[in-house]
C-alpha atoms as a PDB file:
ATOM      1  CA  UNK A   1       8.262 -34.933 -48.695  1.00  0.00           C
ATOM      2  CA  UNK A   2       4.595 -34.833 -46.360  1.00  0.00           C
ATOM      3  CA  UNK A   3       5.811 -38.190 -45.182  1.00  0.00           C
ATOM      4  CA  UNK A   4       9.101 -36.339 -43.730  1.00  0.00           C
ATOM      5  CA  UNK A   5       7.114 -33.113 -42.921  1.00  0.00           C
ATOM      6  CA  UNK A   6       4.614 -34.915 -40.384  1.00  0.00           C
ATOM      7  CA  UNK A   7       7.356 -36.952 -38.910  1.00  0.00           C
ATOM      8  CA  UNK A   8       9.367 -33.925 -38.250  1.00  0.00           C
ATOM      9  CA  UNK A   9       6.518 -32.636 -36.589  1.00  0.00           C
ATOM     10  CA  UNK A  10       5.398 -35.328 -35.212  1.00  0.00           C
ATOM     11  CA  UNK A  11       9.008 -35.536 -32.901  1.00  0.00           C
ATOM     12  CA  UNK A  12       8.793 -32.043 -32.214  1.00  0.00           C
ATOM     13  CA  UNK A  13       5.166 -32.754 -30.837  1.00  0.00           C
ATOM     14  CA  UNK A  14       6.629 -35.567 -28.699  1.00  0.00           C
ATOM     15  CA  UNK A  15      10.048 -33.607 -27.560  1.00  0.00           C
ATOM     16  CA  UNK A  16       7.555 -30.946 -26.413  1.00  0.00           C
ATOM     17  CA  UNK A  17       6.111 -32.898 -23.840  1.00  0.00           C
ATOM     18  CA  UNK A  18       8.602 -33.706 -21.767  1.00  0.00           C
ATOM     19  CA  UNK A  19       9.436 -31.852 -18.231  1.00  0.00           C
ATOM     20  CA  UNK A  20      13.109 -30.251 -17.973  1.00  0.00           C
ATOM     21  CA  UNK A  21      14.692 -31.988 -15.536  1.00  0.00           C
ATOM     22  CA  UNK A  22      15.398 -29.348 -11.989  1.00  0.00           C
ATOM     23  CA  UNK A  23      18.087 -30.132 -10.633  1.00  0.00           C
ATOM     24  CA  UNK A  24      18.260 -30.259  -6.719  1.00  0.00           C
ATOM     25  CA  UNK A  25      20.462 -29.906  -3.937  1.00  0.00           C
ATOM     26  CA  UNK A  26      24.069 -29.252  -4.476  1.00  0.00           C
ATOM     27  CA  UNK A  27      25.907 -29.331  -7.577  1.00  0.00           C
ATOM     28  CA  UNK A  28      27.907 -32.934  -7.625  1.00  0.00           C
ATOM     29  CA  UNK A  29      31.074 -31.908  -9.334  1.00  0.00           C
ATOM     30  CA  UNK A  30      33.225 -32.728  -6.504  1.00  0.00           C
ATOM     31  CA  UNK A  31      32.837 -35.988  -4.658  1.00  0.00           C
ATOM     32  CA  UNK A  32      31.607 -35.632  -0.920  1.00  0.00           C
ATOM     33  CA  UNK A  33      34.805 -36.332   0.767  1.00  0.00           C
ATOM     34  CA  UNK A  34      36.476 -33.460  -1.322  1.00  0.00           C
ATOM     35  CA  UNK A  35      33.857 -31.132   0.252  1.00  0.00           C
ATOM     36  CA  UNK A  36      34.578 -32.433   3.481  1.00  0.00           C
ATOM     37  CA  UNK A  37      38.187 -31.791   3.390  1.00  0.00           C
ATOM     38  CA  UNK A  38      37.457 -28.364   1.894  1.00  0.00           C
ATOM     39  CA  UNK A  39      34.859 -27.357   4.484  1.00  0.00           C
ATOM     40  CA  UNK A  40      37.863 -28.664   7.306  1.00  0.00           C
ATOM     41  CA  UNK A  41      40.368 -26.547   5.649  1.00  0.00           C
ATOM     42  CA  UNK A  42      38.133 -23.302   5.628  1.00  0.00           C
ATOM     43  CA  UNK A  43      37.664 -23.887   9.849  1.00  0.00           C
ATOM     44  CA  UNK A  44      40.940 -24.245  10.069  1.00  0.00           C
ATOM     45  CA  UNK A  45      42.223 -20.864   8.447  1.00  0.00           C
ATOM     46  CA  UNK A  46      39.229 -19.336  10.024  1.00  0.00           C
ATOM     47  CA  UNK A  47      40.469 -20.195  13.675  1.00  0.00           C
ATOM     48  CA  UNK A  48      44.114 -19.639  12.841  1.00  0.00           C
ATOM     49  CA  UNK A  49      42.807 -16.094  12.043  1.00  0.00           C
ATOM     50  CA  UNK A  50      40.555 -15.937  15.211  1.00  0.00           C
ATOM     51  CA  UNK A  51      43.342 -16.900  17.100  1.00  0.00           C
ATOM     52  CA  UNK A  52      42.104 -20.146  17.990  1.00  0.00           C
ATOM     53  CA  UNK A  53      45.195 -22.048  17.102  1.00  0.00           C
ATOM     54  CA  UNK A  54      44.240 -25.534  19.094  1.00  0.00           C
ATOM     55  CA  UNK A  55      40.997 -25.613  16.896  1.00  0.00           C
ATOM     56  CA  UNK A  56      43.210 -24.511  13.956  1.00  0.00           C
ATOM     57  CA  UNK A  57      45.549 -27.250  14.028  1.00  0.00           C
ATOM     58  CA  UNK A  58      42.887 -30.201  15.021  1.00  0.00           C
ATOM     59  CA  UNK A  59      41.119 -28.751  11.803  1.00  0.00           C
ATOM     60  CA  UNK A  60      44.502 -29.374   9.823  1.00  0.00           C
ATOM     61  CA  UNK A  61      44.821 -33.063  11.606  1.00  0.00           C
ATOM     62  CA  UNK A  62      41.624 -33.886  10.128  1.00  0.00           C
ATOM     63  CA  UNK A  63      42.223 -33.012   6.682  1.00  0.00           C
ATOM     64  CA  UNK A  64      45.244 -34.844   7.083  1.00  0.00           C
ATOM     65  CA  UNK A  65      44.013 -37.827   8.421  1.00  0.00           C
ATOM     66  CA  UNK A  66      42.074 -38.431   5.257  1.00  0.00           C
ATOM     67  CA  UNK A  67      44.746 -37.130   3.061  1.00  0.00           C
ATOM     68  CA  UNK A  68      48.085 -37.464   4.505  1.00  0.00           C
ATOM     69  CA  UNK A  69      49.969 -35.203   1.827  1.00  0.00           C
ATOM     70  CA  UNK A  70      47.328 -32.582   1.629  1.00  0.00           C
ATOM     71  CA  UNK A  71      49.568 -29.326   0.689  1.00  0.00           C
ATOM     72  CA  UNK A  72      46.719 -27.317   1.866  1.00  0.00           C
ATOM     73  CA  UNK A  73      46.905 -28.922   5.188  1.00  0.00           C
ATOM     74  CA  UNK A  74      50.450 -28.984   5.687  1.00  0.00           C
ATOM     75  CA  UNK A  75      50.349 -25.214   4.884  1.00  0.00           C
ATOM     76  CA  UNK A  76      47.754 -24.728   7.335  1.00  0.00           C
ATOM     77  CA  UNK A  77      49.940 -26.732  10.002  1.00  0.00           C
ATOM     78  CA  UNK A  78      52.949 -24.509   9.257  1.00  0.00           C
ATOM     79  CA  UNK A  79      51.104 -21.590   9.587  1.00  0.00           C
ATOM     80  CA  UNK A  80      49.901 -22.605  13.329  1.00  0.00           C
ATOM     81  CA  UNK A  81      53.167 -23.242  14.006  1.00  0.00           C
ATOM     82  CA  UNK A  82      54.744 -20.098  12.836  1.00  0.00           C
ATOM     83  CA  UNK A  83      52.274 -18.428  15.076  1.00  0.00           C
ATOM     84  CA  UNK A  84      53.026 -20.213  18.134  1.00  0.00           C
ATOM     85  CA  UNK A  85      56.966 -19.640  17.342  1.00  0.00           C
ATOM     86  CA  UNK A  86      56.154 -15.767  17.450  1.00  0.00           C
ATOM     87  CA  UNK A  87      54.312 -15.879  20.252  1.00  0.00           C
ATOM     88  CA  UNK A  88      50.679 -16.608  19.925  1.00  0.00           C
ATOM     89  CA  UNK A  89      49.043 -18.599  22.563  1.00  0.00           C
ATOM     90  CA  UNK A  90      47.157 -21.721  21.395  1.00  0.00           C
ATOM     91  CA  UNK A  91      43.586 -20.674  22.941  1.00  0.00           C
ATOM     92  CA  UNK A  92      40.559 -22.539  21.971  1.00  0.00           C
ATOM     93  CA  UNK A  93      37.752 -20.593  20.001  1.00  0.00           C
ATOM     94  CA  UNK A  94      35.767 -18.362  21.724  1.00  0.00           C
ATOM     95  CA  UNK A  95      32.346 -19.471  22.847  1.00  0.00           C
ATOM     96  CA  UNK A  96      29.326 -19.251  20.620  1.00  0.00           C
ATOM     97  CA  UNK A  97      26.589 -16.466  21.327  1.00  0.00           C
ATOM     98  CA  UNK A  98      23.519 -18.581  22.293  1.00  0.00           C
ATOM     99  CA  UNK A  99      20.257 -17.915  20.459  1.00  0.00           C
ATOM    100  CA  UNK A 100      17.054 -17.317  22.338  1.00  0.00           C
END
């Protein structure tokens, strides 16, 4: 019964001295090319809802150039489209302020 007593402390001794591992940078539950595609898809809405169809729809093109049946995409593209059809004007995104 010692015997198992020092052993059991003995491991706890040892466990004890060991660093916790921090993780760093971003999480990696998606795999880079998924983030891509998402980060694409969030431009594109963004300029559909500036107005900025042309940017919208190259947006969409990209996604779908990686992933041809993206539904996300092909919403996106309808979307653009429906906007046109009622009368939007496909105007490029406005310029960005400059920083001093």
């Amino acid at each position: 019964m010692r015997i198992l007593a020092i052993v059991v402390v003995a491991l706890l001794g040892l466990s004890a001295c060991e660093e916790p591992v921090v993780p760093t940078g971003p999480a990696n539950c998606e795999p880079p090319e998924e983030l891509l595609l998402e980060r694409s898809l969030k431009d594109g809405y963004r300029a559909a809802a500036e107005g900025a169809l042309e940017d919208a729809d190259i947006a969409f093109r990209s996604v779908l150039e990686r992933a041809p049946d993206h539904p996300e995409a092909r919403a996106g593209q309808r979307l653009v489209k429906e906007l046109l059809r009622k009368g939007a004007r496909r105007a490029p995104s406005p310029p960005k302020p400059s920083t001093p």
